[in-house]
PDB file of N, CA and C in Angstrom:
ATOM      1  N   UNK A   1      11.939  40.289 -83.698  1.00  0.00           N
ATOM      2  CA  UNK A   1      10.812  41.180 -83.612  1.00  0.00           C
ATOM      3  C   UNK A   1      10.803  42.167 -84.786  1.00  0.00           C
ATOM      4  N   UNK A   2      11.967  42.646 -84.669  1.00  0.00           N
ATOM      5  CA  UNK A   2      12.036  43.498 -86.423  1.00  0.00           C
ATOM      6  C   UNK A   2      12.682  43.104 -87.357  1.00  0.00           C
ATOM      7  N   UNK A   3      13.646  41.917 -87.428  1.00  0.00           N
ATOM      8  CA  UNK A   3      14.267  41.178 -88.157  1.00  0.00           C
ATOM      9  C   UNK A   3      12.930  40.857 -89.442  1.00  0.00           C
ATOM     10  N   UNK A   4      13.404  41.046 -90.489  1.00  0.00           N
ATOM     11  CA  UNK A   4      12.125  40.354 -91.824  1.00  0.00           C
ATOM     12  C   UNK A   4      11.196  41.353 -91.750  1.00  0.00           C
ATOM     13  N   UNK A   5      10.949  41.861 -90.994  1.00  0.00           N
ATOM     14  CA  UNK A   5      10.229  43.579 -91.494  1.00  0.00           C
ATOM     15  C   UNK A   5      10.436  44.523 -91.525  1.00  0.00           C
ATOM     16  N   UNK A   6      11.089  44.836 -90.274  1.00  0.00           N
ATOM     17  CA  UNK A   6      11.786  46.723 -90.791  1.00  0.00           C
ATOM     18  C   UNK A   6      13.365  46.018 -90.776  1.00  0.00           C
ATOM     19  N   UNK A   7      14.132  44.703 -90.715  1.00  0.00           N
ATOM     20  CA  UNK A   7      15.131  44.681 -91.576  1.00  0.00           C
ATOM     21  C   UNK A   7      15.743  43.052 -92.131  1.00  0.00           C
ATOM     22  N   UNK A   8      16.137  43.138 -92.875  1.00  0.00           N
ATOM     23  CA  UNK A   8      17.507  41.847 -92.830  1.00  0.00           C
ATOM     24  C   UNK A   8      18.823  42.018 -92.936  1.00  0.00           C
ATOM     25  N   UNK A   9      19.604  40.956 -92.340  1.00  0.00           N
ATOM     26  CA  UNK A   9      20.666  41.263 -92.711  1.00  0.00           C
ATOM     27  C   UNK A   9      21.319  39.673 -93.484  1.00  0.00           C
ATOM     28  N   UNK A  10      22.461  39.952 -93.904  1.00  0.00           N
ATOM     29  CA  UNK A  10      23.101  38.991 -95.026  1.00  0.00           C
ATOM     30  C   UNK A  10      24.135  38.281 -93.232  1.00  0.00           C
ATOM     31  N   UNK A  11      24.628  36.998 -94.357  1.00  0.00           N
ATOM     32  CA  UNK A  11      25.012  36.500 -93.879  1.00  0.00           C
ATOM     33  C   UNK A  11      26.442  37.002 -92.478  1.00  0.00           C
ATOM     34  N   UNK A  12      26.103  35.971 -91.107  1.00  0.00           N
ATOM     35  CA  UNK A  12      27.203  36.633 -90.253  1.00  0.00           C
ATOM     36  C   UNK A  12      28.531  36.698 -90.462  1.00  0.00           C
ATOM     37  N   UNK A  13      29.272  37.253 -90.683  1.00  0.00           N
ATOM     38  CA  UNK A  13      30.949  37.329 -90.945  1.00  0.00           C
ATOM     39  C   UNK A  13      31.630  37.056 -89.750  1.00  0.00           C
ATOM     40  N   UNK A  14      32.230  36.282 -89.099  1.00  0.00           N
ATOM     41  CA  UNK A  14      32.390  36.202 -87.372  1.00  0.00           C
ATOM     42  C   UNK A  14      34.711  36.239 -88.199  1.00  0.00           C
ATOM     43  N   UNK A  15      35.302  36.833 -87.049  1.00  0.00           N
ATOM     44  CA  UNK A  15      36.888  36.847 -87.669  1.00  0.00           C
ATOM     45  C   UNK A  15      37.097  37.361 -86.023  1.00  0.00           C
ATOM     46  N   UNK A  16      37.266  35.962 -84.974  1.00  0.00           N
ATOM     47  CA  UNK A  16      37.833  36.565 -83.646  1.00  0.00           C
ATOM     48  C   UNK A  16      36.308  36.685 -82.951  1.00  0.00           C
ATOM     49  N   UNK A  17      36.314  37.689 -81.974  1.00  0.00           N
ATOM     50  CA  UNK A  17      35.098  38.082 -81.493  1.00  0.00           C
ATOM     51  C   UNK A  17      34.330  39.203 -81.987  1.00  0.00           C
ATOM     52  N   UNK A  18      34.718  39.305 -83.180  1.00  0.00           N
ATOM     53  CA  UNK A  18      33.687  39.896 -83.769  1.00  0.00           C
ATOM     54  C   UNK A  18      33.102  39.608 -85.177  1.00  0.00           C
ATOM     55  N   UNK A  19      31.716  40.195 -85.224  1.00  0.00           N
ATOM     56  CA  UNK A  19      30.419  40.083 -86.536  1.00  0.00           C
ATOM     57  C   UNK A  19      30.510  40.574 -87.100  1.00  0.00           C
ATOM     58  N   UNK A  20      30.616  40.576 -88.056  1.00  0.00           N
ATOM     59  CA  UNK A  20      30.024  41.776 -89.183  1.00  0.00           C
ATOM     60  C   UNK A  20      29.424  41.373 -90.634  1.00  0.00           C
ATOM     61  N   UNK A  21      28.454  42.168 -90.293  1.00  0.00           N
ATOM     62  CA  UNK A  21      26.842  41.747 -91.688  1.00  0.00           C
ATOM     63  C   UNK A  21      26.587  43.066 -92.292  1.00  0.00           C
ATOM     64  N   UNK A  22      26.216  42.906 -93.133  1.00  0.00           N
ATOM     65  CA  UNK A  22      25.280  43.734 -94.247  1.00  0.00           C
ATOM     66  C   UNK A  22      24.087  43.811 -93.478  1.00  0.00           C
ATOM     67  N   UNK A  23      23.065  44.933 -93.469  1.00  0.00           N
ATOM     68  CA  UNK A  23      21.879  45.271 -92.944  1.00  0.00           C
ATOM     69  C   UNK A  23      21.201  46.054 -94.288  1.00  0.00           C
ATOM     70  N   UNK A  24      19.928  45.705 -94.271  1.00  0.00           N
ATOM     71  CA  UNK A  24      18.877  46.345 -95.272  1.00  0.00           C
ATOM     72  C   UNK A  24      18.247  46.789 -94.873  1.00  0.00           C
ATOM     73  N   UNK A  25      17.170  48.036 -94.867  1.00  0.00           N
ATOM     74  CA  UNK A  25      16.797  48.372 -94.656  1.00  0.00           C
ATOM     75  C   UNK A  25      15.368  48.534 -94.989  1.00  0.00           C
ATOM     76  N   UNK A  26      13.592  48.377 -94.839  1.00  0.00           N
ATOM     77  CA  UNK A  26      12.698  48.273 -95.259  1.00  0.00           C
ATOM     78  C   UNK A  26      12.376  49.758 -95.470  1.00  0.00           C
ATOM     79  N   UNK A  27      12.178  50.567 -96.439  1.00  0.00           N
ATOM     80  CA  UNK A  27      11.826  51.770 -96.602  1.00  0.00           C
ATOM     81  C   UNK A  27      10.105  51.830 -96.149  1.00  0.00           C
ATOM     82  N   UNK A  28       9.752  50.951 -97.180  1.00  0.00           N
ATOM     83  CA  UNK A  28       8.596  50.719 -96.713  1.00  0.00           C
ATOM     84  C   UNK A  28       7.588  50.359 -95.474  1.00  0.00           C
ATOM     85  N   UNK A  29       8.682  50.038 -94.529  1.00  0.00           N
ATOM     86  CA  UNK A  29       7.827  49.848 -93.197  1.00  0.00           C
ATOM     87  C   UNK A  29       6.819  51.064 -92.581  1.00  0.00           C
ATOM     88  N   UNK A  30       5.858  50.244 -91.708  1.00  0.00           N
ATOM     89  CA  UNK A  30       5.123  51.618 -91.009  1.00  0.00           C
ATOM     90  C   UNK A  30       5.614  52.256 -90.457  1.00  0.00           C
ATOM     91  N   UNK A  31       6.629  52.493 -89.691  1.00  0.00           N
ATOM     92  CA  UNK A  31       7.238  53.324 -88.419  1.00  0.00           C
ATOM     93  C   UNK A  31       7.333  54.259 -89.163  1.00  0.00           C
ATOM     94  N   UNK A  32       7.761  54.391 -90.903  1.00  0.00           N
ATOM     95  CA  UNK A  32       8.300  55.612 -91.123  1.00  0.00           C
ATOM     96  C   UNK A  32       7.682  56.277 -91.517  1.00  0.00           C
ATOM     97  N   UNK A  33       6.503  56.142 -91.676  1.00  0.00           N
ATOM     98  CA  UNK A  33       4.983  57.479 -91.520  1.00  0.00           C
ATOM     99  C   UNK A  33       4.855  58.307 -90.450  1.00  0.00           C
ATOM    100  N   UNK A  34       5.298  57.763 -89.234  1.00  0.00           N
ATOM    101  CA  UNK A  34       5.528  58.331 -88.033  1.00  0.00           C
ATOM    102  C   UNK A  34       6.110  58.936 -87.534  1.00  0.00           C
ATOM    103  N   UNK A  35       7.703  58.415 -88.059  1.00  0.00           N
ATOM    104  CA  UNK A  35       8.564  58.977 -87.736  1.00  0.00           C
ATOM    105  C   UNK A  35       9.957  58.841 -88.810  1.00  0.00           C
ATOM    106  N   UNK A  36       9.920  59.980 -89.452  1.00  0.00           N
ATOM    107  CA  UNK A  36       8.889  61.538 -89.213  1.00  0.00           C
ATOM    108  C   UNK A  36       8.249  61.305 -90.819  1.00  0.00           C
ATOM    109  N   UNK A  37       6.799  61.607 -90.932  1.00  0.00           N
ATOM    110  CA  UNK A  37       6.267  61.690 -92.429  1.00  0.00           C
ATOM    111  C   UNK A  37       7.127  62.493 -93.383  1.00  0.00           C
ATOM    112  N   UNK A  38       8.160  63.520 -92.701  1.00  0.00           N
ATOM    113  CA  UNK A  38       8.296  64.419 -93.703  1.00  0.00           C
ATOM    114  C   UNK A  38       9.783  63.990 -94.355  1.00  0.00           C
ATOM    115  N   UNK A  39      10.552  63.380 -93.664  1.00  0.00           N
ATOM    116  CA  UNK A  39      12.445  62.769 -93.249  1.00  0.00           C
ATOM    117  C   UNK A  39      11.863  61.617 -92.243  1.00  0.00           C
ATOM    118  N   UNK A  40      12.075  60.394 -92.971  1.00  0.00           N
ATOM    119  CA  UNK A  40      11.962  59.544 -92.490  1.00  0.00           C
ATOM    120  C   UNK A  40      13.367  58.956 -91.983  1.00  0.00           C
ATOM    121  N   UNK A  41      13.592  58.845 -90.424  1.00  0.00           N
ATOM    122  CA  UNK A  41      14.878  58.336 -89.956  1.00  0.00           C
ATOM    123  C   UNK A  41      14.779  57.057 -89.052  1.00  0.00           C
ATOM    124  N   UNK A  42      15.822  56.314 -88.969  1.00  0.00           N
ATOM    125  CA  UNK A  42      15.759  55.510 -88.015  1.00  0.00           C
ATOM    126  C   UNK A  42      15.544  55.137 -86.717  1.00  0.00           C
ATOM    127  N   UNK A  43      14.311  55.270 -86.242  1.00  0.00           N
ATOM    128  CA  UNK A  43      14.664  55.287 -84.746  1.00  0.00           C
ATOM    129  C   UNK A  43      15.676  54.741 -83.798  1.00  0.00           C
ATOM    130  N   UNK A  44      16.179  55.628 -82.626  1.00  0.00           N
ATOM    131  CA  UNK A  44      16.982  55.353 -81.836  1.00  0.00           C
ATOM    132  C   UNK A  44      16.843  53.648 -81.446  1.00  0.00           C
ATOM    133  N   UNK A  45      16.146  53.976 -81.030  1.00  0.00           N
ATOM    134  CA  UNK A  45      15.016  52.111 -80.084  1.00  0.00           C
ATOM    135  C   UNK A  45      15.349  51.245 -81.274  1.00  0.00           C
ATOM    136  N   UNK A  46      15.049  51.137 -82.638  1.00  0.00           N
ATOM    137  CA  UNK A  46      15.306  50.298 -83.538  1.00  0.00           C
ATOM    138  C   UNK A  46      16.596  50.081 -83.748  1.00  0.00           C
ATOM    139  N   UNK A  47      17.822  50.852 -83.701  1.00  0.00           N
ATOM    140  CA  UNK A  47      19.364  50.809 -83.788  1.00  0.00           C
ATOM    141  C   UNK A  47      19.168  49.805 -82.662  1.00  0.00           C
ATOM    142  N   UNK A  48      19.003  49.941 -81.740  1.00  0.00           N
ATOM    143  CA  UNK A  48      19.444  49.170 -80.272  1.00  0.00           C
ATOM    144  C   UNK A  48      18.740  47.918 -80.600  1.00  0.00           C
ATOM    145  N   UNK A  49      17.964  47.522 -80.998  1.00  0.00           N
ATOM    146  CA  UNK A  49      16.681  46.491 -80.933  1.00  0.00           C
ATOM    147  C   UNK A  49      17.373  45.695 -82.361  1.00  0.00           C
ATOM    148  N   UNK A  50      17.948  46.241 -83.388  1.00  0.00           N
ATOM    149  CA  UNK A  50      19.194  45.453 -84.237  1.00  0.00           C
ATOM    150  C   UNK A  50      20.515  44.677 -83.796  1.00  0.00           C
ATOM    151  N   UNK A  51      20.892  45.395 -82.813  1.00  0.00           N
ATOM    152  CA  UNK A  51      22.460  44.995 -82.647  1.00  0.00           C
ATOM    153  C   UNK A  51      21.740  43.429 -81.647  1.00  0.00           C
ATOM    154  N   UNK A  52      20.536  43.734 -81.212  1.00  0.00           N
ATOM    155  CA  UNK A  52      20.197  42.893 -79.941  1.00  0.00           C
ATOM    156  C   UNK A  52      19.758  41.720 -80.840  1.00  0.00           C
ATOM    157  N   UNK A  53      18.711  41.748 -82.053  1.00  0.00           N
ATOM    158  CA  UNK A  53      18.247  40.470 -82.949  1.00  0.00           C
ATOM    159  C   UNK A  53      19.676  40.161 -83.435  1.00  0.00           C
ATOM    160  N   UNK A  54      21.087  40.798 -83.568  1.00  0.00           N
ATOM    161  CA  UNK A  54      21.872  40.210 -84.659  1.00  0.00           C
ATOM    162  C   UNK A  54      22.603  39.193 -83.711  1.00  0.00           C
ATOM    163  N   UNK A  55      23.034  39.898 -82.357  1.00  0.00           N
ATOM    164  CA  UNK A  55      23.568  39.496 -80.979  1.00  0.00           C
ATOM    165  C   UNK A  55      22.628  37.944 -81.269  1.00  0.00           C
ATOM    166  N   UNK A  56      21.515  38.220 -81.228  1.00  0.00           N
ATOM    167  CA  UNK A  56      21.243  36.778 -80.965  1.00  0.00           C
ATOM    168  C   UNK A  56      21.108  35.486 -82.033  1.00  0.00           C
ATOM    169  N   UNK A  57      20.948  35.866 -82.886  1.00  0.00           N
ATOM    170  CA  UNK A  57      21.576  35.495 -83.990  1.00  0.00           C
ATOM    171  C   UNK A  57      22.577  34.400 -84.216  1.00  0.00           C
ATOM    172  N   UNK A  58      23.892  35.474 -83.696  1.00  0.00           N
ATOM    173  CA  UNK A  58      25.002  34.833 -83.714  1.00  0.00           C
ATOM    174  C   UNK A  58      25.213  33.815 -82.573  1.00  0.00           C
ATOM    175  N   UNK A  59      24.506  33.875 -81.540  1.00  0.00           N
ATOM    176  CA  UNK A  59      25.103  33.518 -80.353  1.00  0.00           C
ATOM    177  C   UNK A  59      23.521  32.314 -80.189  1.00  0.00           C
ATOM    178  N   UNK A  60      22.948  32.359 -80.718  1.00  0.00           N
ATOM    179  CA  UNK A  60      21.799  31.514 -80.781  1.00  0.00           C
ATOM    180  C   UNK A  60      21.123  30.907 -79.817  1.00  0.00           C
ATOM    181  N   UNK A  61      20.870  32.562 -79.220  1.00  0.00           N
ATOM    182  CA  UNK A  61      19.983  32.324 -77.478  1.00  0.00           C
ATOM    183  C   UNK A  61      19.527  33.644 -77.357  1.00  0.00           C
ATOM    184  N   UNK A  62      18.081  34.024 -76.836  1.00  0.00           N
ATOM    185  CA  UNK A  62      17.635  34.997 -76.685  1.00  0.00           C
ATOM    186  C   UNK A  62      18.214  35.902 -75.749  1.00  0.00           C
ATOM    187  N   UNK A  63      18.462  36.809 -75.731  1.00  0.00           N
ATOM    188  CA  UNK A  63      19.181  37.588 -74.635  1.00  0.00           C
ATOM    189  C   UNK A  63      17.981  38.554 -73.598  1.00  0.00           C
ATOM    190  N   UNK A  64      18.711  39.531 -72.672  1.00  0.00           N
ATOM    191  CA  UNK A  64      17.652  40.378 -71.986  1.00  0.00           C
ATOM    192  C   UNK A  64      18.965  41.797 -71.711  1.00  0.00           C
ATOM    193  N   UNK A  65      18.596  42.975 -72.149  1.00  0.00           N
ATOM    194  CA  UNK A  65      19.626  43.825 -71.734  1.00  0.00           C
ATOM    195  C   UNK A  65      19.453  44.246 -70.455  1.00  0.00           C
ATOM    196  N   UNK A  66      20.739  44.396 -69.697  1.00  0.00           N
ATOM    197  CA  UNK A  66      20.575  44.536 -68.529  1.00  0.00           C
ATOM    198  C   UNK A  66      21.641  45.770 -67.974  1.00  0.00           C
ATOM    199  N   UNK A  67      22.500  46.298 -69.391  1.00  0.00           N
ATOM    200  CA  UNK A  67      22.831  47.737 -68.936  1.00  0.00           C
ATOM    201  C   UNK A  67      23.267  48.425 -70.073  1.00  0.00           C
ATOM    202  N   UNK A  68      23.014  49.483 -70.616  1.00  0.00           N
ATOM    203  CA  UNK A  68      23.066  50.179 -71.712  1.00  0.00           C
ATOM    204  C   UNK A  68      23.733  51.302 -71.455  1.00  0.00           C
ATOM    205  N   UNK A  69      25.239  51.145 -71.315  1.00  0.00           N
ATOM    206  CA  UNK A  69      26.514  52.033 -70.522  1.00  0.00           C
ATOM    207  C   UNK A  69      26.761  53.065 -71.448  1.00  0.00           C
ATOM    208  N   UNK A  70      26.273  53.024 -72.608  1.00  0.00           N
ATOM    209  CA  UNK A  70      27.362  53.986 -73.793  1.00  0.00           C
ATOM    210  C   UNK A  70      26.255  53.784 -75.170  1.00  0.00           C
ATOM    211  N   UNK A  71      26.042  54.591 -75.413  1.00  0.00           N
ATOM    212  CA  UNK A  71      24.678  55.003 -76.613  1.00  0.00           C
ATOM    213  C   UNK A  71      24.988  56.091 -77.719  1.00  0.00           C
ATOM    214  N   UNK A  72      25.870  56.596 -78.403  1.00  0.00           N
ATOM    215  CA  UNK A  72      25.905  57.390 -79.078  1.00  0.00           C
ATOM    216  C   UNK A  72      25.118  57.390 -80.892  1.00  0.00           C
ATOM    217  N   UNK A  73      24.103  58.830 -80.889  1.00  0.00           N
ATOM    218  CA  UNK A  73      23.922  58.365 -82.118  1.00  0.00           C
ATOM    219  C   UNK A  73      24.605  59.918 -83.369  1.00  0.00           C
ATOM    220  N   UNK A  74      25.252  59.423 -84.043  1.00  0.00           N
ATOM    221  CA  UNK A  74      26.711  60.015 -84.302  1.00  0.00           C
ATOM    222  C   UNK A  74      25.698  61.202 -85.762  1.00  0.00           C
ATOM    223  N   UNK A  75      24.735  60.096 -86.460  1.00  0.00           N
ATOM    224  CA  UNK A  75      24.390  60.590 -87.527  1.00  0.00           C
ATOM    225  C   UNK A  75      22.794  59.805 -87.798  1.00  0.00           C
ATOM    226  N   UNK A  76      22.290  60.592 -88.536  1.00  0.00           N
ATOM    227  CA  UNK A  76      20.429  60.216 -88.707  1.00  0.00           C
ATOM    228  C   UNK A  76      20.841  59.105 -89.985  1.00  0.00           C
ATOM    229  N   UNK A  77      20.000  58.079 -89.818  1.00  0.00           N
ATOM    230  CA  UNK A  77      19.946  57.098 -90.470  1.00  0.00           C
ATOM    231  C   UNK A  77      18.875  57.186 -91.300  1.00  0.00           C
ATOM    232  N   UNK A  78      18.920  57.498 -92.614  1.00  0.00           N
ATOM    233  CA  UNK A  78      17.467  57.992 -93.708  1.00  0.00           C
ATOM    234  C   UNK A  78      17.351  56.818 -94.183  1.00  0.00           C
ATOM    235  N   UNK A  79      16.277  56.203 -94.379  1.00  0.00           N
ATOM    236  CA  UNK A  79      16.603  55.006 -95.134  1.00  0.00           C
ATOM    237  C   UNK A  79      16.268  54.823 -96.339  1.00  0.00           C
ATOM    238  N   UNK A  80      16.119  56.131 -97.060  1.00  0.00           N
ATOM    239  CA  UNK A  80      15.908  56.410 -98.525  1.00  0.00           C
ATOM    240  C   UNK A  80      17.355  56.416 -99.014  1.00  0.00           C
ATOM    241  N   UNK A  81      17.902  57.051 -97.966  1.00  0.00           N
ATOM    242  CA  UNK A  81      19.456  57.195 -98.728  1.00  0.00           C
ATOM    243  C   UNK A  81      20.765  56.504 -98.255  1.00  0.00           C
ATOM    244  N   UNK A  82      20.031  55.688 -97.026  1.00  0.00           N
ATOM    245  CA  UNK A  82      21.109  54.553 -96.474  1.00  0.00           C
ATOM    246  C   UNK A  82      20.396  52.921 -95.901  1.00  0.00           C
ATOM    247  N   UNK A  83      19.854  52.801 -97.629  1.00  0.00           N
ATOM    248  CA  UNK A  83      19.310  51.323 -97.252  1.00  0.00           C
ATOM    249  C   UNK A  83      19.726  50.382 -97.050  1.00  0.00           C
ATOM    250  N   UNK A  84      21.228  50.393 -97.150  1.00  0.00           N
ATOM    251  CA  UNK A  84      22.616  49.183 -96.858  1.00  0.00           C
ATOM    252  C   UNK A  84      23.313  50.149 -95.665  1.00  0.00           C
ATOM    253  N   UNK A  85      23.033  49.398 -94.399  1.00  0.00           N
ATOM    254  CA  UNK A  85      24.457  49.846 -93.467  1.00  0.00           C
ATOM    255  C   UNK A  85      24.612  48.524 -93.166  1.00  0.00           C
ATOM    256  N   UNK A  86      26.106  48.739 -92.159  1.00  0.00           N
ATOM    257  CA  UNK A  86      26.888  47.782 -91.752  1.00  0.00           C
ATOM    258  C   UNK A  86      26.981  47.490 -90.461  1.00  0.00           C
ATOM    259  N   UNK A  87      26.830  46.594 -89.714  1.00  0.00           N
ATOM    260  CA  UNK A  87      27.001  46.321 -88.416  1.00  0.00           C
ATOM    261  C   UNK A  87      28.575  45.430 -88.152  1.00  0.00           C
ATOM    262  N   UNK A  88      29.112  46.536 -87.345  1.00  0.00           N
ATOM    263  CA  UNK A  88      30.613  45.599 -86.315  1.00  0.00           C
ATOM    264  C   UNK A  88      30.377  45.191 -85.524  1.00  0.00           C
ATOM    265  N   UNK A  89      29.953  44.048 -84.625  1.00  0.00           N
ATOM    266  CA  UNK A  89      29.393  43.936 -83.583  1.00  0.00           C
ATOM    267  C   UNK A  89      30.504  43.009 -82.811  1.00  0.00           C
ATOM    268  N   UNK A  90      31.606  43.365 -81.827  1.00  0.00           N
ATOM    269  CA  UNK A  90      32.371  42.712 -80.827  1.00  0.00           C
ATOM    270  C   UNK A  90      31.556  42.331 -79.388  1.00  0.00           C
ATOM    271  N   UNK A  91      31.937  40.956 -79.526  1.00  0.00           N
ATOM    272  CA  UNK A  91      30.718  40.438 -78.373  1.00  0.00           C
ATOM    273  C   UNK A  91      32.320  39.647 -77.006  1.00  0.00           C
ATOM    274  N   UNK A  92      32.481  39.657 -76.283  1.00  0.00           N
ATOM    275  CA  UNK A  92      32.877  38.678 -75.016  1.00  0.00           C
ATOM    276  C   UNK A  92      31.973  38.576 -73.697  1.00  0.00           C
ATOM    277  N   UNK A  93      32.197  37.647 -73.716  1.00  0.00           N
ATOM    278  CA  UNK A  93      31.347  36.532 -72.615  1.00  0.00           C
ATOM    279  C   UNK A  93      32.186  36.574 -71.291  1.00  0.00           C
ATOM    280  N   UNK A  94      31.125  36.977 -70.563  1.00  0.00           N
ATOM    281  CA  UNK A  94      31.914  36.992 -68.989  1.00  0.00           C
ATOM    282  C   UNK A  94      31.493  36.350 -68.341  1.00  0.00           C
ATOM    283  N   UNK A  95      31.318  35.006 -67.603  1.00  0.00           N
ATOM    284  CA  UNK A  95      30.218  34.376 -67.067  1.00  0.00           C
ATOM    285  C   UNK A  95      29.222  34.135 -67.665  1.00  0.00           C
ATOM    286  N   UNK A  96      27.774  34.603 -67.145  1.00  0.00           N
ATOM    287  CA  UNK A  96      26.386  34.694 -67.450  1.00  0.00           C
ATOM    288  C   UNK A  96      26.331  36.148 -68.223  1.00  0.00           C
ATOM    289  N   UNK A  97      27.372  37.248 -68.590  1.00  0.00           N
ATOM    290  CA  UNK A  97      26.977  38.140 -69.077  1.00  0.00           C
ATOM    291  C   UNK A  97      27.729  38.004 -70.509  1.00  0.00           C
ATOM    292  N   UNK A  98      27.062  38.843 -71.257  1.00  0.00           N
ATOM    293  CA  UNK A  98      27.339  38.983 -72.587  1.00  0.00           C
ATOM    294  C   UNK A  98      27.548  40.451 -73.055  1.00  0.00           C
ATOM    295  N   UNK A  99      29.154  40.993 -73.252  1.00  0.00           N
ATOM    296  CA  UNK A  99      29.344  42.558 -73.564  1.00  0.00           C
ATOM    297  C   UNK A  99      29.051  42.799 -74.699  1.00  0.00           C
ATOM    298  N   UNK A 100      28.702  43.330 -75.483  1.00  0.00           N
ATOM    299  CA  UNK A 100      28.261  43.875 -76.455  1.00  0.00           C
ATOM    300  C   UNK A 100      28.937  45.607 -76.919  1.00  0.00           C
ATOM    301  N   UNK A 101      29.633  45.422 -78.384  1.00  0.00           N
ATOM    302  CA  UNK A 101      30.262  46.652 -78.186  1.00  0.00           C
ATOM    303  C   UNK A 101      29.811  46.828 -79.928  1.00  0.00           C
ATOM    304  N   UNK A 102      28.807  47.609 -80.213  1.00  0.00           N
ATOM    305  CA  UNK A 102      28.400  47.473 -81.615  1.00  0.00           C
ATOM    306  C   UNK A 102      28.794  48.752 -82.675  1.00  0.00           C
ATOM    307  N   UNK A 103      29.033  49.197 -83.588  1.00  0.00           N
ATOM    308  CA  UNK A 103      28.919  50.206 -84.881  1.00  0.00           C
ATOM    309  C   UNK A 103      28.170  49.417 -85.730  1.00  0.00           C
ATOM    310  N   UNK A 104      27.097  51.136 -86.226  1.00  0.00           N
ATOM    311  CA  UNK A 104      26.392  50.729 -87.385  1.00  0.00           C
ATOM    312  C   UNK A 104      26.856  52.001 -88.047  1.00  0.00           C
ATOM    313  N   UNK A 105      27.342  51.212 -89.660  1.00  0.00           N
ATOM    314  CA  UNK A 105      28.024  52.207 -90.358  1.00  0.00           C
ATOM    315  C   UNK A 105      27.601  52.380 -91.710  1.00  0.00           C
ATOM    316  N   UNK A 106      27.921  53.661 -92.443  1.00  0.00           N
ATOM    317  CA  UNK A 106      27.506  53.720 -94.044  1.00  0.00           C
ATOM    318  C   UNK A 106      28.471  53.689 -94.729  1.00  0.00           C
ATOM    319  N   UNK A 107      29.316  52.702 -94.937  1.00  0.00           N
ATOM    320  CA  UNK A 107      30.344  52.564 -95.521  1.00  0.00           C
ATOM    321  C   UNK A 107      32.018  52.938 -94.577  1.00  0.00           C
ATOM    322  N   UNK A 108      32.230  54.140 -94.452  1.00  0.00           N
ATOM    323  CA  UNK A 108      33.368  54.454 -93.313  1.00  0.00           C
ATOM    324  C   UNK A 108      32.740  55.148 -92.490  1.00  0.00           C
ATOM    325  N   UNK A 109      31.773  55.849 -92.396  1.00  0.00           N
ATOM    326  CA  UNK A 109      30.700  56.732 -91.522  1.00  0.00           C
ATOM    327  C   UNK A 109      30.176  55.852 -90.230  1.00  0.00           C
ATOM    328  N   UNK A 110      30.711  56.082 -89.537  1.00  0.00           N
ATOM    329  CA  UNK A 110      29.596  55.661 -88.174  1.00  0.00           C
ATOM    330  C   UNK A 110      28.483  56.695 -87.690  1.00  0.00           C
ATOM    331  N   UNK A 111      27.548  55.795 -87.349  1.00  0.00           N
ATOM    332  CA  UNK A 111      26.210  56.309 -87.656  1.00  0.00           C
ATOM    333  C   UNK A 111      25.707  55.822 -86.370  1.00  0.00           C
ATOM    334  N   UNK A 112      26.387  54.831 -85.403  1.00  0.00           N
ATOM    335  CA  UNK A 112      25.826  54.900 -84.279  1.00  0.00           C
ATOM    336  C   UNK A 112      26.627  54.082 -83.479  1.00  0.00           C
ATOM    337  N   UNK A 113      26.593  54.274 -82.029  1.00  0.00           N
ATOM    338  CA  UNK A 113      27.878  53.042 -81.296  1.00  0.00           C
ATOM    339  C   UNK A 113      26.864  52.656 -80.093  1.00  0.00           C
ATOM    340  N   UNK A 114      27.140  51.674 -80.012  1.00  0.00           N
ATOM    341  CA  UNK A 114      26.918  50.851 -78.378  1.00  0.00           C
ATOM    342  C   UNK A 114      27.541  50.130 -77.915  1.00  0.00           C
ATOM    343  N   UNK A 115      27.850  50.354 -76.390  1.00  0.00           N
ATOM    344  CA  UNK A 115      28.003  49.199 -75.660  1.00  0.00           C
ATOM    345  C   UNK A 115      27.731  48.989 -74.220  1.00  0.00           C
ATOM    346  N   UNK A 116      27.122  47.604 -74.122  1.00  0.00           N
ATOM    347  CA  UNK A 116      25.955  47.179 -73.748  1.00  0.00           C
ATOM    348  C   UNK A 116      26.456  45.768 -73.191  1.00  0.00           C
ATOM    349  N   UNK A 117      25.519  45.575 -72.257  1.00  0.00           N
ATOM    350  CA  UNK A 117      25.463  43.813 -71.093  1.00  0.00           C
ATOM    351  C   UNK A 117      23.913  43.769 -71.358  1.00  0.00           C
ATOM    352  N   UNK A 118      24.476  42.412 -71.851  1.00  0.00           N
ATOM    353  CA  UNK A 118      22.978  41.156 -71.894  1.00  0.00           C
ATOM    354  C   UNK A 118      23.103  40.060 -71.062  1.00  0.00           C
ATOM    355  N   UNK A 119      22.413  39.472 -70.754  1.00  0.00           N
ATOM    356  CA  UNK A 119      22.592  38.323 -70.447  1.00  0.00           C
ATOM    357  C   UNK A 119      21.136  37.286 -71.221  1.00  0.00           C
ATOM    358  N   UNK A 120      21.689  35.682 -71.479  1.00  0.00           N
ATOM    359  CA  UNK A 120      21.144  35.198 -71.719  1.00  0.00           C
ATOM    360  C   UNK A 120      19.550  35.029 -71.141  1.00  0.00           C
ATOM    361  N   UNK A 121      18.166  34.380 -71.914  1.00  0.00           N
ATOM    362  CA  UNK A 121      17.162  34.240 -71.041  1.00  0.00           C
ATOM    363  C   UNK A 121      17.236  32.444 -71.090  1.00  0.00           C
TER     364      UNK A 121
END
């Protein structure tokens, strides 16, 4: 859904149960007229709505979140001045559920954490 417009990311790095990719960032997208015209930052909803396109991605099945236990957002994501972050994304499979334990980072900076249950659709 926002993958190829407000972002891409480079290829998946998988080492164990966990991902980790390069993320770009579209400066140019619409959202950031909105929010905010003046400091354009990342929305919260879009951090979460990344880890969920990369989640599926890797795992190559649409998912549905079904509990969002732990949300921290550590630091504002500008995307004038952090058009490369990084996603860690540790995933295990419990059954039908899928844990999700993500950082999005600017190099050693974490900039946001989740962890989160999906399950497949």
């Amino acid at each position: 859904m926002l993958q190829n417009t407000f972002f891409t990311f480079t290829d998946l790095l998988a080492a164990g149960n966990t991902v980790k990719t390069d993320i770009k960032l579209n400066t140019a997208h619409p959202i950031f007229k909105g929010h905010f015209p003046e400091q354009a930052v990342v929305p919260g909803v879009c951090m979460l709505q990344m880890v969920k396109e990369i989640l599926e991605a890797y795992i190559k099945k649409e998912t549905r979140l079904i509990k969002a236990g732990d949300l921290k957002f550590l630091s504002f994501i500008y995307p004038d001045e952090n058009k490369l972050i990084q996603m860690e994304l540790k995933i295990t499979m419990e059954d039908e559920r899928i844990i999700a334990d993500a950082r999005l980072l600017d190099n050693t900076t974490i900039l946001f954490k989740f962890k989160g249950i999906f399950v497949g659709r």
